[in-house]
PDB file of N, CA and C in Angstrom:
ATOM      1  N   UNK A   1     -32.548  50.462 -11.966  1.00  0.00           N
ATOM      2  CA  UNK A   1     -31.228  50.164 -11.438  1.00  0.00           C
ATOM      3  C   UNK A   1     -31.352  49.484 -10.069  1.00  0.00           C
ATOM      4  N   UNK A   2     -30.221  47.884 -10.100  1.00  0.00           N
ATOM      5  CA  UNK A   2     -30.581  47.981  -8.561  1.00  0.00           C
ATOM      6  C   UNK A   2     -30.093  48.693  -7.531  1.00  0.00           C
ATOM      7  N   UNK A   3     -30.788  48.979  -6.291  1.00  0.00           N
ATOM      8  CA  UNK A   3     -30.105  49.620  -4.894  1.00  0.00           C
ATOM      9  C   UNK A   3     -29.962  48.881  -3.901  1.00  0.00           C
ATOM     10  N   UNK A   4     -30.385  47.436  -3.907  1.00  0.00           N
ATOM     11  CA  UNK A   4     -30.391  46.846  -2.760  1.00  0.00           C
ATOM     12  C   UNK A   4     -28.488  46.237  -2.429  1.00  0.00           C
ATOM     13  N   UNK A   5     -28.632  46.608  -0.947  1.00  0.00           N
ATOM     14  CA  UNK A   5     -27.652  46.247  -0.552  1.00  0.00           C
ATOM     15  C   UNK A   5     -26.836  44.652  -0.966  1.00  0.00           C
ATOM     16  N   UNK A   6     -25.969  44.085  -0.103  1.00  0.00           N
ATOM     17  CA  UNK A   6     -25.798  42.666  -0.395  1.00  0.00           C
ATOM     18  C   UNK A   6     -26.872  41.928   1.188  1.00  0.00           C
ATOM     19  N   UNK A   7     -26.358  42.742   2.066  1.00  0.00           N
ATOM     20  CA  UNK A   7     -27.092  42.480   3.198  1.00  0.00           C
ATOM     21  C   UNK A   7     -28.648  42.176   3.120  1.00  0.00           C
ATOM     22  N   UNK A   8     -28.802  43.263   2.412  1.00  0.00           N
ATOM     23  CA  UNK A   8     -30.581  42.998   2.265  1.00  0.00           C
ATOM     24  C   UNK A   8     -30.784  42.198   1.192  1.00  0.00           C
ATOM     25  N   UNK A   9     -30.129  42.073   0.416  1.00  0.00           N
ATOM     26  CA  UNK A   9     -30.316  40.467  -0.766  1.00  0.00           C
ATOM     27  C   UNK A   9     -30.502  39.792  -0.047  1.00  0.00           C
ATOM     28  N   UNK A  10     -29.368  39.063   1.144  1.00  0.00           N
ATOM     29  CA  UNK A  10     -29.228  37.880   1.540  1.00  0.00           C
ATOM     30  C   UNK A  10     -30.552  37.813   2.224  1.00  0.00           C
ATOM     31  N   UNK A  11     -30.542  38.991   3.457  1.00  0.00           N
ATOM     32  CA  UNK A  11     -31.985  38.592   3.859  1.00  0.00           C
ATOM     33  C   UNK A  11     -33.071  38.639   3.503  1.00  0.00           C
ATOM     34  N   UNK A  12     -33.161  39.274   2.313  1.00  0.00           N
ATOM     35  CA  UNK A  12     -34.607  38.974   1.576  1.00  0.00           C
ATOM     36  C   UNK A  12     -34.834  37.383   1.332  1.00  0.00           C
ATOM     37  N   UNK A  13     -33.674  37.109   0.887  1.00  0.00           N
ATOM     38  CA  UNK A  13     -33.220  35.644   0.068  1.00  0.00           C
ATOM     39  C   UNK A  13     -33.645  35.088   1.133  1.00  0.00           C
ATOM     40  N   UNK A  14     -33.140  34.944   2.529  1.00  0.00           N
ATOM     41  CA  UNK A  14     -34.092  34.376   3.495  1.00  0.00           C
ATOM     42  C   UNK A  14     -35.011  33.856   4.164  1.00  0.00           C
ATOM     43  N   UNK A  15     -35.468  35.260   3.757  1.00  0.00           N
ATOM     44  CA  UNK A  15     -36.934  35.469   4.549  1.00  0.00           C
ATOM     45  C   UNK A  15     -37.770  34.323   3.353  1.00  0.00           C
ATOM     46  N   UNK A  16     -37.855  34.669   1.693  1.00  0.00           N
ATOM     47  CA  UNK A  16     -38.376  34.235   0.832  1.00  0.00           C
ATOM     48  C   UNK A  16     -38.442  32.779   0.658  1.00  0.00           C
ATOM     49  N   UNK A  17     -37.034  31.721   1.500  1.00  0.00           N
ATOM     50  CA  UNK A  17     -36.951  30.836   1.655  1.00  0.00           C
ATOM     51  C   UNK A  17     -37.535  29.798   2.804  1.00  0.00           C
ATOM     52  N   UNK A  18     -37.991  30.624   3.680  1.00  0.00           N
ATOM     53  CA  UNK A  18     -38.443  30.282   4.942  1.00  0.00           C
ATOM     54  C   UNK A  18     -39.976  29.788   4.198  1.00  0.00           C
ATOM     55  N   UNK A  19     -40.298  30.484   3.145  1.00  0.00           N
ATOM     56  CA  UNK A  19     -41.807  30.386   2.514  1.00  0.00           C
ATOM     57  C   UNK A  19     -42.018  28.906   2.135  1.00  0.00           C
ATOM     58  N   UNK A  20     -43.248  27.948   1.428  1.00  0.00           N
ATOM     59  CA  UNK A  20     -43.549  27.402   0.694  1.00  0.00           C
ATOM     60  C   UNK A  20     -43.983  27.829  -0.626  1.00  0.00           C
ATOM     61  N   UNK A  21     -43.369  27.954  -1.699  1.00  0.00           N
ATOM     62  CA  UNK A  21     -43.315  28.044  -3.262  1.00  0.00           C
ATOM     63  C   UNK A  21     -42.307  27.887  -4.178  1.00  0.00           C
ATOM     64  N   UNK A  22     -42.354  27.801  -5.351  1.00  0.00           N
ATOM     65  CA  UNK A  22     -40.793  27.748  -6.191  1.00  0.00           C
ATOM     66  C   UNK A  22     -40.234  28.278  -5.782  1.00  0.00           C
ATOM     67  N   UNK A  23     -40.671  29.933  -5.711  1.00  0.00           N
ATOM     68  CA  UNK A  23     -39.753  30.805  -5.471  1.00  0.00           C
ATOM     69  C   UNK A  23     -38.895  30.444  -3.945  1.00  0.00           C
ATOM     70  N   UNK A  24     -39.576  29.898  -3.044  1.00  0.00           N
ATOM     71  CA  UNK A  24     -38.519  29.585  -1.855  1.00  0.00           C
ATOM     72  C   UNK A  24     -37.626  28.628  -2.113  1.00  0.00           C
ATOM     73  N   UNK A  25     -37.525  27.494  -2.990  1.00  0.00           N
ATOM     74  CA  UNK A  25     -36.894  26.734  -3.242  1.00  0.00           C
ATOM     75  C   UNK A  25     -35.638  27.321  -3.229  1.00  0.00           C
ATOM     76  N   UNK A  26     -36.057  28.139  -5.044  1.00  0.00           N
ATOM     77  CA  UNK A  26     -34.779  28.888  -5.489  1.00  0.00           C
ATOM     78  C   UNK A  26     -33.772  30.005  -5.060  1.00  0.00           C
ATOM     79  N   UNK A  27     -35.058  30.684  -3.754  1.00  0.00           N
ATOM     80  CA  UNK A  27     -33.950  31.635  -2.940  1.00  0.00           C
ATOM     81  C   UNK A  27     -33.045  30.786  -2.342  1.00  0.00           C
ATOM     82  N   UNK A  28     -33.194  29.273  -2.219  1.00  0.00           N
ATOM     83  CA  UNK A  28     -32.230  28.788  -0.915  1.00  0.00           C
ATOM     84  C   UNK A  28     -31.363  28.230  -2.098  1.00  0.00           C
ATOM     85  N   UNK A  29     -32.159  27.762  -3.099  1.00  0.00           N
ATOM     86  CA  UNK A  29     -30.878  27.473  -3.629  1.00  0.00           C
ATOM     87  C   UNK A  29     -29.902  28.023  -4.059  1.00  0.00           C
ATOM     88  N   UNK A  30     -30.388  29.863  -4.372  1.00  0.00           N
ATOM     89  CA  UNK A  30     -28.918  30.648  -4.579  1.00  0.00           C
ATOM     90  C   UNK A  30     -28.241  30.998  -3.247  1.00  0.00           C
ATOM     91  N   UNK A  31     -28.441  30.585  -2.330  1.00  0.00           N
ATOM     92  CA  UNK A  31     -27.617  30.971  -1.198  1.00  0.00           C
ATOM     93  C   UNK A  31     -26.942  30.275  -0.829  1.00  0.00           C
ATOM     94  N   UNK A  32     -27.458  28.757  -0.682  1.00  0.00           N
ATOM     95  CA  UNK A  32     -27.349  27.658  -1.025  1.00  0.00           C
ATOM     96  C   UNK A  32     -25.963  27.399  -1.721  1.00  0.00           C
ATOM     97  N   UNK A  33     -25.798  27.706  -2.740  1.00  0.00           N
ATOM     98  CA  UNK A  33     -24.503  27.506  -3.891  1.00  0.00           C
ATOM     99  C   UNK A  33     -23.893  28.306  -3.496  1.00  0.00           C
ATOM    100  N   UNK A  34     -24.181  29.830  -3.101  1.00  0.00           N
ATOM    101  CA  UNK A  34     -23.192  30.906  -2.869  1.00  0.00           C
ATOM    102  C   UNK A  34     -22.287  30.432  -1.900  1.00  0.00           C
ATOM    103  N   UNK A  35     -23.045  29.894  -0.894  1.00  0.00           N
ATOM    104  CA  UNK A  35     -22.267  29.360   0.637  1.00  0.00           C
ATOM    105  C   UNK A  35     -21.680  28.254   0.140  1.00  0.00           C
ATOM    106  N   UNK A  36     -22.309  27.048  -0.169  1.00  0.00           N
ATOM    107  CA  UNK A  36     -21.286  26.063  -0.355  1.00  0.00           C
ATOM    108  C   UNK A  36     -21.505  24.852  -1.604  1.00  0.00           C
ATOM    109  N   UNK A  37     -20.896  25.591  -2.526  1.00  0.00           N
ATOM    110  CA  UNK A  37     -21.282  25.800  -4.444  1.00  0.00           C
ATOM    111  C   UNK A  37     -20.624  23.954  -4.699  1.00  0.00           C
ATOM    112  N   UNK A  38     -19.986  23.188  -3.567  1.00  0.00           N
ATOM    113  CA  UNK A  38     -19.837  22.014  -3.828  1.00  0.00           C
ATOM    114  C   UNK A  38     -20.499  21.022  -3.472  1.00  0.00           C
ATOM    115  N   UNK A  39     -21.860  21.870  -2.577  1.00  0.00           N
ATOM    116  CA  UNK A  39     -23.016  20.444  -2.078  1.00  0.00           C
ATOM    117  C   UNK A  39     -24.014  21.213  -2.887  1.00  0.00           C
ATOM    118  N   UNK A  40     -24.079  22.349  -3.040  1.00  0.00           N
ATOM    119  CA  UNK A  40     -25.513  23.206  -3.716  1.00  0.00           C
ATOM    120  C   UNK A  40     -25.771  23.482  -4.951  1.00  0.00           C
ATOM    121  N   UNK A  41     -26.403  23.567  -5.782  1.00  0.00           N
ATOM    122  CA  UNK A  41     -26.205  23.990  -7.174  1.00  0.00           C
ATOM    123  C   UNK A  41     -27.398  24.885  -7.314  1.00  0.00           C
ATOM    124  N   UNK A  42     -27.765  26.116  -7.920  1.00  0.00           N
ATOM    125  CA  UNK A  42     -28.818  26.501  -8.455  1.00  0.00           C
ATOM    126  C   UNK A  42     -28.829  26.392 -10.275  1.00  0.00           C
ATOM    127  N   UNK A  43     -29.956  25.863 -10.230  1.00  0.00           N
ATOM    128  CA  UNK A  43     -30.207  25.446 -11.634  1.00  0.00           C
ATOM    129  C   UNK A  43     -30.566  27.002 -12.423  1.00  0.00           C
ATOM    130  N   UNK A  44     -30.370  27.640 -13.363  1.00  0.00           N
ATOM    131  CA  UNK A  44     -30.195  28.735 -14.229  1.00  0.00           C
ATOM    132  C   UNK A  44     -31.880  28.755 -14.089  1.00  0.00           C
ATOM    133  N   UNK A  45     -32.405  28.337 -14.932  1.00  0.00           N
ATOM    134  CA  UNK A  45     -33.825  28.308 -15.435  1.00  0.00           C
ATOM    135  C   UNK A  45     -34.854  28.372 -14.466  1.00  0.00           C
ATOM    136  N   UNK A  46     -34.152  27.404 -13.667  1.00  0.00           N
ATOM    137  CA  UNK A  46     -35.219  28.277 -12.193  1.00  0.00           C
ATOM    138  C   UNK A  46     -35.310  29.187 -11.668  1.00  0.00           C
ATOM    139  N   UNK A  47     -34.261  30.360 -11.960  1.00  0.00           N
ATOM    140  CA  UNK A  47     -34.665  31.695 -11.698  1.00  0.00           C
ATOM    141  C   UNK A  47     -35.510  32.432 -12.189  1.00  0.00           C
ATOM    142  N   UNK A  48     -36.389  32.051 -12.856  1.00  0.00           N
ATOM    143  CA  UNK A  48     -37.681  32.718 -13.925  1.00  0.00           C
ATOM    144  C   UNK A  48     -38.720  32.626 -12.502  1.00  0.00           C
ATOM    145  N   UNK A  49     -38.027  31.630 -11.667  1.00  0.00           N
ATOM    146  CA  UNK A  49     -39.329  31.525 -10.898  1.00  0.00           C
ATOM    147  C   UNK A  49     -39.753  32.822  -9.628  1.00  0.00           C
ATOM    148  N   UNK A  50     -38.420  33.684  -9.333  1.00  0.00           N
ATOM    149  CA  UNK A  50     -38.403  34.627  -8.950  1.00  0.00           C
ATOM    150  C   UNK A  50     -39.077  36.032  -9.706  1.00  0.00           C
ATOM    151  N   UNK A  51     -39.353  37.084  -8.905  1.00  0.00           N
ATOM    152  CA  UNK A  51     -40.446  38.095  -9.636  1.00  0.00           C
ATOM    153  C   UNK A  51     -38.467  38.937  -9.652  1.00  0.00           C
ATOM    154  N   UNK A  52     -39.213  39.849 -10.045  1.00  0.00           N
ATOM    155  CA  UNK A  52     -37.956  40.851 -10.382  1.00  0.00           C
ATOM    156  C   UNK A  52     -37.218  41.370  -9.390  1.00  0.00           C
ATOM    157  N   UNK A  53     -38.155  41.949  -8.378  1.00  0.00           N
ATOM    158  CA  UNK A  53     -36.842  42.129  -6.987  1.00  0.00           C
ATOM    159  C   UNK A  53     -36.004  41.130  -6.839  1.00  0.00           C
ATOM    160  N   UNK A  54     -36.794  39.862  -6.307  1.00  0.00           N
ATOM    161  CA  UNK A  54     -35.847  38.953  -5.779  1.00  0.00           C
ATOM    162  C   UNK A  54     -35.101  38.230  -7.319  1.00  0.00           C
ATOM    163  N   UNK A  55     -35.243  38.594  -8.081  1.00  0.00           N
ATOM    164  CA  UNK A  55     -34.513  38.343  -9.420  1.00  0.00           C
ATOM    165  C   UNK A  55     -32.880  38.932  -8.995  1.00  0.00           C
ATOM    166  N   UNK A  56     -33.387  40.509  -8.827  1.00  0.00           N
ATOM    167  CA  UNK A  56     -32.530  41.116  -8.261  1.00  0.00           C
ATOM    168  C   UNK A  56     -31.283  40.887  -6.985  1.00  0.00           C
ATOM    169  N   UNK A  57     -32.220  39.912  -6.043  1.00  0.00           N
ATOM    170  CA  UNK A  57     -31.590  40.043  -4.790  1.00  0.00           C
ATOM    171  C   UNK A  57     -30.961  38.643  -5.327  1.00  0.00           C
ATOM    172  N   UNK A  58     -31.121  37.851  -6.409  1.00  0.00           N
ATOM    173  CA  UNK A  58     -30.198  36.501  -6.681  1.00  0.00           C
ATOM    174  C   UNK A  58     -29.051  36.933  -7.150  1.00  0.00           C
ATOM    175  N   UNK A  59     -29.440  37.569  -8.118  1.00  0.00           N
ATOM    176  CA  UNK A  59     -27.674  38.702  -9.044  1.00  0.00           C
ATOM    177  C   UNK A  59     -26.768  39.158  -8.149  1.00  0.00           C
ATOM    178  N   UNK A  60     -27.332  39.880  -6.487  1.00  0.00           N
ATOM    179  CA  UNK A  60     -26.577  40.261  -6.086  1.00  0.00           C
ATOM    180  C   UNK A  60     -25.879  39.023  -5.201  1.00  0.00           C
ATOM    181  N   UNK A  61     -26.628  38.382  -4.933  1.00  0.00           N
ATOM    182  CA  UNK A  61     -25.764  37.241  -4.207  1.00  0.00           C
ATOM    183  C   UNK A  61     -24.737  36.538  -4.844  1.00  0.00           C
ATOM    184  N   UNK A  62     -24.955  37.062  -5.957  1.00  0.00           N
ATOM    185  CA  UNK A  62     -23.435  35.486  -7.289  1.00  0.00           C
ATOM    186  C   UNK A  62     -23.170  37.015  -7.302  1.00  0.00           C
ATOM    187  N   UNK A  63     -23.124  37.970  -7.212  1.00  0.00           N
ATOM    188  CA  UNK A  63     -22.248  39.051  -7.463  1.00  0.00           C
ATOM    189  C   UNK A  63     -21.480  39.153  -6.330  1.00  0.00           C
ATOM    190  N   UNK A  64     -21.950  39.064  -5.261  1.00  0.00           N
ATOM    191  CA  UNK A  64     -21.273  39.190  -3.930  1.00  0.00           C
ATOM    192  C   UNK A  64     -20.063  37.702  -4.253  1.00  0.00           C
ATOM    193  N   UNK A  65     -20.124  36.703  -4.163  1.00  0.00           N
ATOM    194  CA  UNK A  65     -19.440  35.717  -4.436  1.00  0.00           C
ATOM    195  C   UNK A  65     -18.638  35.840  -5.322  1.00  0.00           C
ATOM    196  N   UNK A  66     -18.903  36.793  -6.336  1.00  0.00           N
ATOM    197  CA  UNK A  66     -17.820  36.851  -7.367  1.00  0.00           C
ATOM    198  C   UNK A  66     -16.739  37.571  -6.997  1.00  0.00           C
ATOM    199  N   UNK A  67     -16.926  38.351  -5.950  1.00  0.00           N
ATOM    200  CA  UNK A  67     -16.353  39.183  -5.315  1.00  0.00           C
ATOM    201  C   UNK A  67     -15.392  38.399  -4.197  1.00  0.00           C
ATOM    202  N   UNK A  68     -15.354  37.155  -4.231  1.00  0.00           N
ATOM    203  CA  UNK A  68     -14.622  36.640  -3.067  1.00  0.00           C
ATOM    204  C   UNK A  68     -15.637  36.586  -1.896  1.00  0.00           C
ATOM    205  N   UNK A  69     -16.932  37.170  -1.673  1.00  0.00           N
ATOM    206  CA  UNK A  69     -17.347  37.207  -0.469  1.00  0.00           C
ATOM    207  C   UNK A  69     -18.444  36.635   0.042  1.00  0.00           C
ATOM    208  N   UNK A  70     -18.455  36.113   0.888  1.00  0.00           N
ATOM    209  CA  UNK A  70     -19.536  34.499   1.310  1.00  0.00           C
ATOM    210  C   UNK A  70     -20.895  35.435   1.809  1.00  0.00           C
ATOM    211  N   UNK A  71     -21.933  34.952   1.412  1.00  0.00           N
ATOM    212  CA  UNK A  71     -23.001  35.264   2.163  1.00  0.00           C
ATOM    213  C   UNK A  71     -23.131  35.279   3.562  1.00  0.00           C
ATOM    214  N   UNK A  72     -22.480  34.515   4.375  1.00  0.00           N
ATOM    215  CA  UNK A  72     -22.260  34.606   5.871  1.00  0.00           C
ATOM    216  C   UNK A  72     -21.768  35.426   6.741  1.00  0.00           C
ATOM    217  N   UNK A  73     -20.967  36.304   5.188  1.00  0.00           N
ATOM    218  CA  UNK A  73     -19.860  37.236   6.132  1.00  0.00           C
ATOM    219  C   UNK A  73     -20.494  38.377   6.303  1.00  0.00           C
ATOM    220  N   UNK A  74     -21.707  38.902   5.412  1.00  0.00           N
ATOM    221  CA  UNK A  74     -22.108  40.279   5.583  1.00  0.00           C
ATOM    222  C   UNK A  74     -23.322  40.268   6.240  1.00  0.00           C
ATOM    223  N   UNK A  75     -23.789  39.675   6.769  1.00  0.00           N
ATOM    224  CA  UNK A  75     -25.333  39.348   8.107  1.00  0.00           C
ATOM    225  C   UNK A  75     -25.157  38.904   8.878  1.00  0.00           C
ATOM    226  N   UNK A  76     -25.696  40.011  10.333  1.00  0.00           N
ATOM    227  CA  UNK A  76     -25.588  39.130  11.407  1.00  0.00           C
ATOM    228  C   UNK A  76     -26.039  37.996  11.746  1.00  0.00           C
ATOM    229  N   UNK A  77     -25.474  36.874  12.599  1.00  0.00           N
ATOM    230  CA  UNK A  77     -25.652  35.645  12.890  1.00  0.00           C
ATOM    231  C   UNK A  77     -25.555  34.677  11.032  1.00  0.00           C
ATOM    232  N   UNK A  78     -24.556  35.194  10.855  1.00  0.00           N
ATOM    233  CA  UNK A  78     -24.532  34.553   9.302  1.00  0.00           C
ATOM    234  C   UNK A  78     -24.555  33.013   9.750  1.00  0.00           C
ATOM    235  N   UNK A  79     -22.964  32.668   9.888  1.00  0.00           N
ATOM    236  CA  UNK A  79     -22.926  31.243  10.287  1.00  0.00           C
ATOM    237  C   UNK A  79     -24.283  30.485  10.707  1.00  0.00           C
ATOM    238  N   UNK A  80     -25.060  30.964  11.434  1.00  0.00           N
ATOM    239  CA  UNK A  80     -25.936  30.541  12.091  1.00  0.00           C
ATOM    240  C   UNK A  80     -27.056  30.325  10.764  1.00  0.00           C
ATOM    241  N   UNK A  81     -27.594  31.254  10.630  1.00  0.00           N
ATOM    242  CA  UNK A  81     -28.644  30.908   9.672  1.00  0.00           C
ATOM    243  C   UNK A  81     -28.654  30.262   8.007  1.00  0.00           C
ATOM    244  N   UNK A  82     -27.323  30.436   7.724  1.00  0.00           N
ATOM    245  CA  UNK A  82     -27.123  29.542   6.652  1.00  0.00           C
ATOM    246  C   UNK A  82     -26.712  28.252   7.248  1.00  0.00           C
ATOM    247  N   UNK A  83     -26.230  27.590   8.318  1.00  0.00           N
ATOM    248  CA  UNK A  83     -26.470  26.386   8.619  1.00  0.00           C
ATOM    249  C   UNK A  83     -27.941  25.994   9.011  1.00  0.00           C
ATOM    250  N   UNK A  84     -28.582  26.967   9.701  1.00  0.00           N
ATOM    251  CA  UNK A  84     -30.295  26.213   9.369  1.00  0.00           C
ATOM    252  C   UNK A  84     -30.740  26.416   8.335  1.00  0.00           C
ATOM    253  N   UNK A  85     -30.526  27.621   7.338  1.00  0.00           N
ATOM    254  CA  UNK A  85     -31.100  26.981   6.054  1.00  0.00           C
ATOM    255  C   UNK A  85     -30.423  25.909   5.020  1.00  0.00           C
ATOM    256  N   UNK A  86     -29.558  25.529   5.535  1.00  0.00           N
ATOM    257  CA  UNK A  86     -28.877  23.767   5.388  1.00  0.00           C
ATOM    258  C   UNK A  86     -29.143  22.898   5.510  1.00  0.00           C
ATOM    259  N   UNK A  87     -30.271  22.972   6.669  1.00  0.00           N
ATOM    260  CA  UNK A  87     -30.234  21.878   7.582  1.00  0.00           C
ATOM    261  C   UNK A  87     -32.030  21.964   6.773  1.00  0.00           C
ATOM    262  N   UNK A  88     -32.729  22.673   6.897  1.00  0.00           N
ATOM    263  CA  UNK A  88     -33.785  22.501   6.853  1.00  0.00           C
ATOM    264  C   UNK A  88     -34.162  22.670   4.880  1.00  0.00           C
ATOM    265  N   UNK A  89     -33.094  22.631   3.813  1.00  0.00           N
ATOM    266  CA  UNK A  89     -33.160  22.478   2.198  1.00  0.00           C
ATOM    267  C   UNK A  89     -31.862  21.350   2.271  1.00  0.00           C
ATOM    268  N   UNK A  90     -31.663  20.684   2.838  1.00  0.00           N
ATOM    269  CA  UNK A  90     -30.806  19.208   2.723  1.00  0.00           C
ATOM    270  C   UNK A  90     -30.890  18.558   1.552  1.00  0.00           C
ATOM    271  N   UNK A  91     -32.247  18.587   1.250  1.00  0.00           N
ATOM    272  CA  UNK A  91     -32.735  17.802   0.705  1.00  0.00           C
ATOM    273  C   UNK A  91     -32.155  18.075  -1.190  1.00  0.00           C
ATOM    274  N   UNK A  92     -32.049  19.359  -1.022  1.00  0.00           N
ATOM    275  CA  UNK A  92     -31.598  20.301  -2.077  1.00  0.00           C
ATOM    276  C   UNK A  92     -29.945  19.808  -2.509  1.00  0.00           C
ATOM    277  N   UNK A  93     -29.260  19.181  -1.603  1.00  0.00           N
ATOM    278  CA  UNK A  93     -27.950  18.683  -2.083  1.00  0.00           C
ATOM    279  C   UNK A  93     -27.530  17.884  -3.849  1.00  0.00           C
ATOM    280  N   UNK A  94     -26.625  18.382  -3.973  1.00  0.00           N
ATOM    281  CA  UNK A  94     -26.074  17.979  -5.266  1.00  0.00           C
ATOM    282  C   UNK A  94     -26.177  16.370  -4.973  1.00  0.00           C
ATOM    283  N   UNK A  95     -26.723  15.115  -5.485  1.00  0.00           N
ATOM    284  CA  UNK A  95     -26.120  14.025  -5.544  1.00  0.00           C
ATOM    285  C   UNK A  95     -25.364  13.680  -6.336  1.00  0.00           C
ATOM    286  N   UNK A  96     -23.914  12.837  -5.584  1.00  0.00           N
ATOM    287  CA  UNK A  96     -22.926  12.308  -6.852  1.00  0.00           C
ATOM    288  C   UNK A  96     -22.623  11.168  -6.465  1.00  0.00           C
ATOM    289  N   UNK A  97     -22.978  10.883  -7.960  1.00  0.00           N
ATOM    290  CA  UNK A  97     -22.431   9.217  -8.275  1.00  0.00           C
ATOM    291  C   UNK A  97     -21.205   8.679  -7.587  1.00  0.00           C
ATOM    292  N   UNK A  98     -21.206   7.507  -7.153  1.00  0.00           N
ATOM    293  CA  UNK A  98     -19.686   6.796  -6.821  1.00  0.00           C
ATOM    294  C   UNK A  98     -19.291   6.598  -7.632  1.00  0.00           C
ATOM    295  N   UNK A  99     -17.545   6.990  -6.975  1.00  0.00           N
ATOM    296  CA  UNK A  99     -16.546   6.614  -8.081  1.00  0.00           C
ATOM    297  C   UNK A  99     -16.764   4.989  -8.525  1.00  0.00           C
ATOM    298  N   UNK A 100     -16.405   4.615  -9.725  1.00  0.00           N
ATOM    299  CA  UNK A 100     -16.371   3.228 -10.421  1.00  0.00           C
ATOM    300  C   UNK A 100     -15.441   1.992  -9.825  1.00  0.00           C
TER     301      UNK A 100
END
């Protein structure tokens, strides 16, 4: 069963993203979408790339969101660190086509 908080999702999700591997990719990218789901997308299938905790700590983050509630709002210095992990997975943005 899980026990982890939402708080400690997010910052696991964090910390895991700060890393070099898939798995950091995909932590930013579920936080990523949670925060702002119209520049970010996490792709489904890339969550295999997570081990089972942080499997865990992704569920709770789209669970927290389902809930109405932003990843920013429940960690201190939220604002803050989801704009540097913005700034520094940019690259991670949804691209969209111009209109015709």
């Amino acid at each position: 069963m899980n026990t982890f908080s939402p708080t400690q999702s997010i910052e696991t999700l964090l910390t895991v993203a700060k890393g070099n591997s898939g798995a950091s990719e995909v932590a930013a990218q579920v936080l990523l979408s949670a925060w702002n789901s119209c520049d970010f997308a996490v792709p489904v299938a890339n969550l295999s790339l997570l081990d089972g905790d942080n499997y865990q700590h992704a569920l709770n983050v789209m669970n927290l969101r389902y809930h109405g509630r932003a990843p920013q709002s429940v960690i201190a210095d939220g604002d803050k660190k989801m704009n540097a992990l913005c700034r520094e997975w940019n690259h991670l943005a949804i691209q969209r086509k111009d209109a015709a």
